[in-house]
N, C-alpha and C. Protein backbone atom coordinates (compact mmCIF):
# COMPACT_ATOMS: atom_id res chain seq x y z
N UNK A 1 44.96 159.45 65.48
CA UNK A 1 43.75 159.90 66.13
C UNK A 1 42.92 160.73 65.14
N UNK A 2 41.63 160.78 65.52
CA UNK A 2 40.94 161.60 64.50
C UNK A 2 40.03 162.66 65.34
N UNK A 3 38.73 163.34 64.51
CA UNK A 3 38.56 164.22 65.76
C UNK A 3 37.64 163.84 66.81
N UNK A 4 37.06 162.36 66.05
CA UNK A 4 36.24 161.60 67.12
C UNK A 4 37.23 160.81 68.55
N UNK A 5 38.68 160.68 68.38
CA UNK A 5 38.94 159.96 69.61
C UNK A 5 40.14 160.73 69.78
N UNK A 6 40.80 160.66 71.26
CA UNK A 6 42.08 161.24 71.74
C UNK A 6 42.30 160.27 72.76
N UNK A 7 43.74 160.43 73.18
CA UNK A 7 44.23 159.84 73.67
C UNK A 7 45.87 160.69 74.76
N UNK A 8 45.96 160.02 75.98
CA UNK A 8 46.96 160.81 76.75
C UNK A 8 47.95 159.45 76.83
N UNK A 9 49.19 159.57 77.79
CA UNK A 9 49.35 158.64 77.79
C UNK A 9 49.07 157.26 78.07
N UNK A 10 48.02 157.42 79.59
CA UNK A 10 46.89 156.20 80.01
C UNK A 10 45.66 156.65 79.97
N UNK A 11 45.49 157.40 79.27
CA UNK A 11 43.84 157.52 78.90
C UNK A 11 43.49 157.46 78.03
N UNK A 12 42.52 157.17 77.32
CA UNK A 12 41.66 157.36 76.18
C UNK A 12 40.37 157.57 75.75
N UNK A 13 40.03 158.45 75.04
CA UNK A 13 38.39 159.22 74.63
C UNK A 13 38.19 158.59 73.60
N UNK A 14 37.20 158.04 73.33
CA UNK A 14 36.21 158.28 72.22
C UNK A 14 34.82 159.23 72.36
N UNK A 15 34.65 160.01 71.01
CA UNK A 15 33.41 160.17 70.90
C UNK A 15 32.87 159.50 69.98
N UNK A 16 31.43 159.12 70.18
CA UNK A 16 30.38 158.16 69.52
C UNK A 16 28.98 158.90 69.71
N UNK A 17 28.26 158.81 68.69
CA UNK A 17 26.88 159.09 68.54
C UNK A 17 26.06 157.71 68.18
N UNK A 18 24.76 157.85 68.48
CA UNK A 18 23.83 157.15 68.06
C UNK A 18 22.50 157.70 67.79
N UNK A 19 21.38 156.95 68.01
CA UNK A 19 20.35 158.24 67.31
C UNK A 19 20.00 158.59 68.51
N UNK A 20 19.94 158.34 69.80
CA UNK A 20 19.44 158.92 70.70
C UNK A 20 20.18 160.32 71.71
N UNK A 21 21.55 159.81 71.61
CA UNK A 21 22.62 160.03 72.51
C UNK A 21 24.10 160.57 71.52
N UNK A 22 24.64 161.50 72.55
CA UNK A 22 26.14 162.09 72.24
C UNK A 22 27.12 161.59 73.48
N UNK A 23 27.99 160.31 73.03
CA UNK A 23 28.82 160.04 74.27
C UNK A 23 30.29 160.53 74.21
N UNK A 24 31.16 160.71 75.21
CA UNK A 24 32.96 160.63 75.01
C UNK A 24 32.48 159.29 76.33
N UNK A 25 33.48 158.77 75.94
CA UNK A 25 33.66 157.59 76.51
C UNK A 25 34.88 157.36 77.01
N UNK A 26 35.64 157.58 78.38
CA UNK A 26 36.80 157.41 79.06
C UNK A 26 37.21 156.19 79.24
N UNK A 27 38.57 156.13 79.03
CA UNK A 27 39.11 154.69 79.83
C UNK A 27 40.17 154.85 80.21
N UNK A 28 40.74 154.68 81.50
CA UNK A 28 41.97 154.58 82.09
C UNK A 28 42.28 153.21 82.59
N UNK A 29 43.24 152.53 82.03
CA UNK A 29 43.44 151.08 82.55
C UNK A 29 41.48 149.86 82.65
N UNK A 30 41.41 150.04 83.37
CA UNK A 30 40.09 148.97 83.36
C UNK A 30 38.93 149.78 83.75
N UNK A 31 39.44 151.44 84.14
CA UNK A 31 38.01 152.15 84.76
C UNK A 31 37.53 152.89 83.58
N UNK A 32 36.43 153.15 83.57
CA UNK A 32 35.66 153.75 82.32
C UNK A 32 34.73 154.95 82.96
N UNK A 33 34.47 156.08 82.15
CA UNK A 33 33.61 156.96 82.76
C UNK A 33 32.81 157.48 81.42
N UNK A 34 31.67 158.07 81.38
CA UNK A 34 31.03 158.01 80.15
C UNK A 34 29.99 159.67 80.29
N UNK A 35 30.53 160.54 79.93
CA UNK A 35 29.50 162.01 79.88
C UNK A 35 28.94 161.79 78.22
N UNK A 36 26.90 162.10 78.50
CA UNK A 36 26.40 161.32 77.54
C UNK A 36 25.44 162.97 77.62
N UNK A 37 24.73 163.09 76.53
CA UNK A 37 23.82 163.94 76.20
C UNK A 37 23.27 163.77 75.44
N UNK A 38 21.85 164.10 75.15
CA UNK A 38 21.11 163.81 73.95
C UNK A 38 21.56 163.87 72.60
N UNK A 39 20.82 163.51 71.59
CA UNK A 39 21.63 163.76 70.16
C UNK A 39 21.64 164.89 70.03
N UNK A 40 19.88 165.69 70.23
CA UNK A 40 20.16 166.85 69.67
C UNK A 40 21.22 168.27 70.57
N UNK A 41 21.74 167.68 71.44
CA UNK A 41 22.85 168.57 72.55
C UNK A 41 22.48 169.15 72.57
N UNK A 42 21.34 169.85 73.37
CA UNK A 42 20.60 170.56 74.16
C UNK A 42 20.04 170.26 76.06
N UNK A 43 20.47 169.36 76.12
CA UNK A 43 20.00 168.65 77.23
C UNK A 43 21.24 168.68 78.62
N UNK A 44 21.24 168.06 79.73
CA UNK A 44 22.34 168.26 80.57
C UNK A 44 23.31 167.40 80.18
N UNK A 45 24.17 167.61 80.38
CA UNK A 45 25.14 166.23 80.57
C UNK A 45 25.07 164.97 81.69
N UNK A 46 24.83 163.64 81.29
CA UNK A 46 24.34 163.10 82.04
C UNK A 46 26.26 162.22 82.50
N UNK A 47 27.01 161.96 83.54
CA UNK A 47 28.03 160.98 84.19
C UNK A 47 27.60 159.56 84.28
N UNK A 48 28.33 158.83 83.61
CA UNK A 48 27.71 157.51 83.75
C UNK A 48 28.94 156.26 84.10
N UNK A 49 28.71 155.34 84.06
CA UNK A 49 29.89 154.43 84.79
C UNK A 49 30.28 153.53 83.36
N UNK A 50 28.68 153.80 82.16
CA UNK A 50 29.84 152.65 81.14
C UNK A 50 28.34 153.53 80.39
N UNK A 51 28.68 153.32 78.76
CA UNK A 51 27.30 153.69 78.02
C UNK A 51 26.26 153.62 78.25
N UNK A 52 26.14 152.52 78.97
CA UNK A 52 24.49 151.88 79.07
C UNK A 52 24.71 151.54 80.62
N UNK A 53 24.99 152.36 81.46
CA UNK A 53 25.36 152.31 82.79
C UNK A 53 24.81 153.29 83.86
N UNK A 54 24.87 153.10 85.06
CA UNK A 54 23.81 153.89 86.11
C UNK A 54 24.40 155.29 85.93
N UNK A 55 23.55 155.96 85.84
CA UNK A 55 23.84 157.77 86.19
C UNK A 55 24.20 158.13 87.06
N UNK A 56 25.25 158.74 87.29
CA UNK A 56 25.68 159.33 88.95
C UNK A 56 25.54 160.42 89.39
N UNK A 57 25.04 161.46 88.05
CA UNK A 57 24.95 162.71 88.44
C UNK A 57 24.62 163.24 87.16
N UNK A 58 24.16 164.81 87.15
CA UNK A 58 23.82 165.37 85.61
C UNK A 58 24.64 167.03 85.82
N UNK A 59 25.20 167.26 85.20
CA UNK A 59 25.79 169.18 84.83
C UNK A 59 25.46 169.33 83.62
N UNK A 60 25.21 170.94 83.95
CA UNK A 60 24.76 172.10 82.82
C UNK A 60 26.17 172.35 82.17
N UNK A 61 27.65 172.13 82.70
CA UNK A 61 28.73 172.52 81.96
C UNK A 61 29.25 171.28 81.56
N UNK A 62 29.81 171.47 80.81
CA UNK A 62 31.01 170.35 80.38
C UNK A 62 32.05 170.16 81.59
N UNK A 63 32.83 171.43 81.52
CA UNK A 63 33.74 171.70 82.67
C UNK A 63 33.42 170.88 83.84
N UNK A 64 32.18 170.91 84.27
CA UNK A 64 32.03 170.13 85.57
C UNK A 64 31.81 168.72 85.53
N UNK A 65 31.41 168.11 84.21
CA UNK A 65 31.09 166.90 84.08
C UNK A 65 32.45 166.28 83.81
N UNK A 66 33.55 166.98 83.09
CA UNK A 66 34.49 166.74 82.96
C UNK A 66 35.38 166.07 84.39
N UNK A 67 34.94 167.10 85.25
CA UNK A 67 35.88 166.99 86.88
C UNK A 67 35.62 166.04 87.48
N UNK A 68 34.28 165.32 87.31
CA UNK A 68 33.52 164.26 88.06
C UNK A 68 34.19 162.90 87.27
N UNK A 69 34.41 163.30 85.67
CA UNK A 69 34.71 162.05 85.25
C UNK A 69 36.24 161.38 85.61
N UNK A 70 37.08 162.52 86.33
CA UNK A 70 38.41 162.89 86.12
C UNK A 70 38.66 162.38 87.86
N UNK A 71 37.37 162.55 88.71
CA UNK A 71 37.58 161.88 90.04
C UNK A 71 37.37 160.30 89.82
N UNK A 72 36.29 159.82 88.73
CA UNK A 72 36.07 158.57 89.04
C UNK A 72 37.56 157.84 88.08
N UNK A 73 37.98 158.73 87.57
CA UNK A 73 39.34 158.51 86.90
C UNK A 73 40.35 158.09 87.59
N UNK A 74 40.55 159.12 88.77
CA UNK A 74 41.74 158.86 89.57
C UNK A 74 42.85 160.06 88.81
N UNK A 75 42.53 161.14 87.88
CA UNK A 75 42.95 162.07 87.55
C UNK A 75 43.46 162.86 87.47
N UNK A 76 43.87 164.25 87.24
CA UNK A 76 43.66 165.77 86.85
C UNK A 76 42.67 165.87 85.73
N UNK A 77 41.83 166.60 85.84
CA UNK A 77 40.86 167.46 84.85
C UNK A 77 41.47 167.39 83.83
N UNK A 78 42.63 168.65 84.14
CA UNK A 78 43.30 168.96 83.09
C UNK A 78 44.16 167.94 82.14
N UNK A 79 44.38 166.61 82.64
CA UNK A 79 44.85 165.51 81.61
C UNK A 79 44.07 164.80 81.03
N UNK A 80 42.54 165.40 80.72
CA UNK A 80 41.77 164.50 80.11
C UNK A 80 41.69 164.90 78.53
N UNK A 81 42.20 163.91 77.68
CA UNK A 81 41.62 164.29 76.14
C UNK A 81 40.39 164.04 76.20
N UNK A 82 40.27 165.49 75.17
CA UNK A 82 38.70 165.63 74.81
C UNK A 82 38.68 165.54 73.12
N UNK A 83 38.29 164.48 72.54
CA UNK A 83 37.88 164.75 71.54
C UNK A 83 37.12 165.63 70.12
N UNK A 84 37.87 166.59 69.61
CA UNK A 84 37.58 167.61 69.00
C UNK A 84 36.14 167.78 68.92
N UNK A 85 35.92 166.79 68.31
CA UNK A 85 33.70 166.65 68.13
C UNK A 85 33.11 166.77 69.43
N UNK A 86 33.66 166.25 70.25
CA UNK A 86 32.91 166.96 71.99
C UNK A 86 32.98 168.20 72.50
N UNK A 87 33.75 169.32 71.93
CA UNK A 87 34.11 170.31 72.67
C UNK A 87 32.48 170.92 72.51
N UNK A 88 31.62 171.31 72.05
CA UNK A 88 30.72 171.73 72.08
C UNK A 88 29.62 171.29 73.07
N UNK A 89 30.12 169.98 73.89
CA UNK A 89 28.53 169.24 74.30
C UNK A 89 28.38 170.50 75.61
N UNK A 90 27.50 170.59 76.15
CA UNK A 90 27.34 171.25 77.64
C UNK A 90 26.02 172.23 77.11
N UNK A 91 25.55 172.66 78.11
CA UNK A 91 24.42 173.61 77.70
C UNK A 91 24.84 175.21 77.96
């Protein structure tokens, strides 16, 4: 692993940038969840269902965007890897 991706035992993070956007990108078995923020990470965190996928909701914390991604997970919060390069996103 590096500090762009982590991994649990059925989960897995990536983080990815592009020029517009800061994503971690979830996957548990076939479900995917995607907390996205602008490049320059200043902006909310936007919940999404795949990168380029409908918005379900937006938080000012990480923490909370985290919990939402961790319900559409089927989860605990607390078992989600977060990729070292994401710990900063949230406003």
């Amino acid at each position: 692993m590096s500090d762009r991706s982590s991994r649990t035992d059925d989960i897995e993070a990536e983080y990815v940038e592009n020029e517009t956007e800061r994503m971690v990108i979830f996957h548990r078995g076939e479900a995917m969840a995607v907390i996205a923020q602008n490049a320059k990470g200043y902006a909310m965190l936007a919940v999404r269902t795949a990168p380029d996928g409908d918005e379900l909701e937006r938080y000012y914390g990480f923490d909370m965007a985290l919990d939402h991604v961790a319900e559409l997970l089927g989860v605990n919060p607390a078992s989600l890897p977060v990729p070292d390069a994401a710990e900063d996103m949230g406003i």
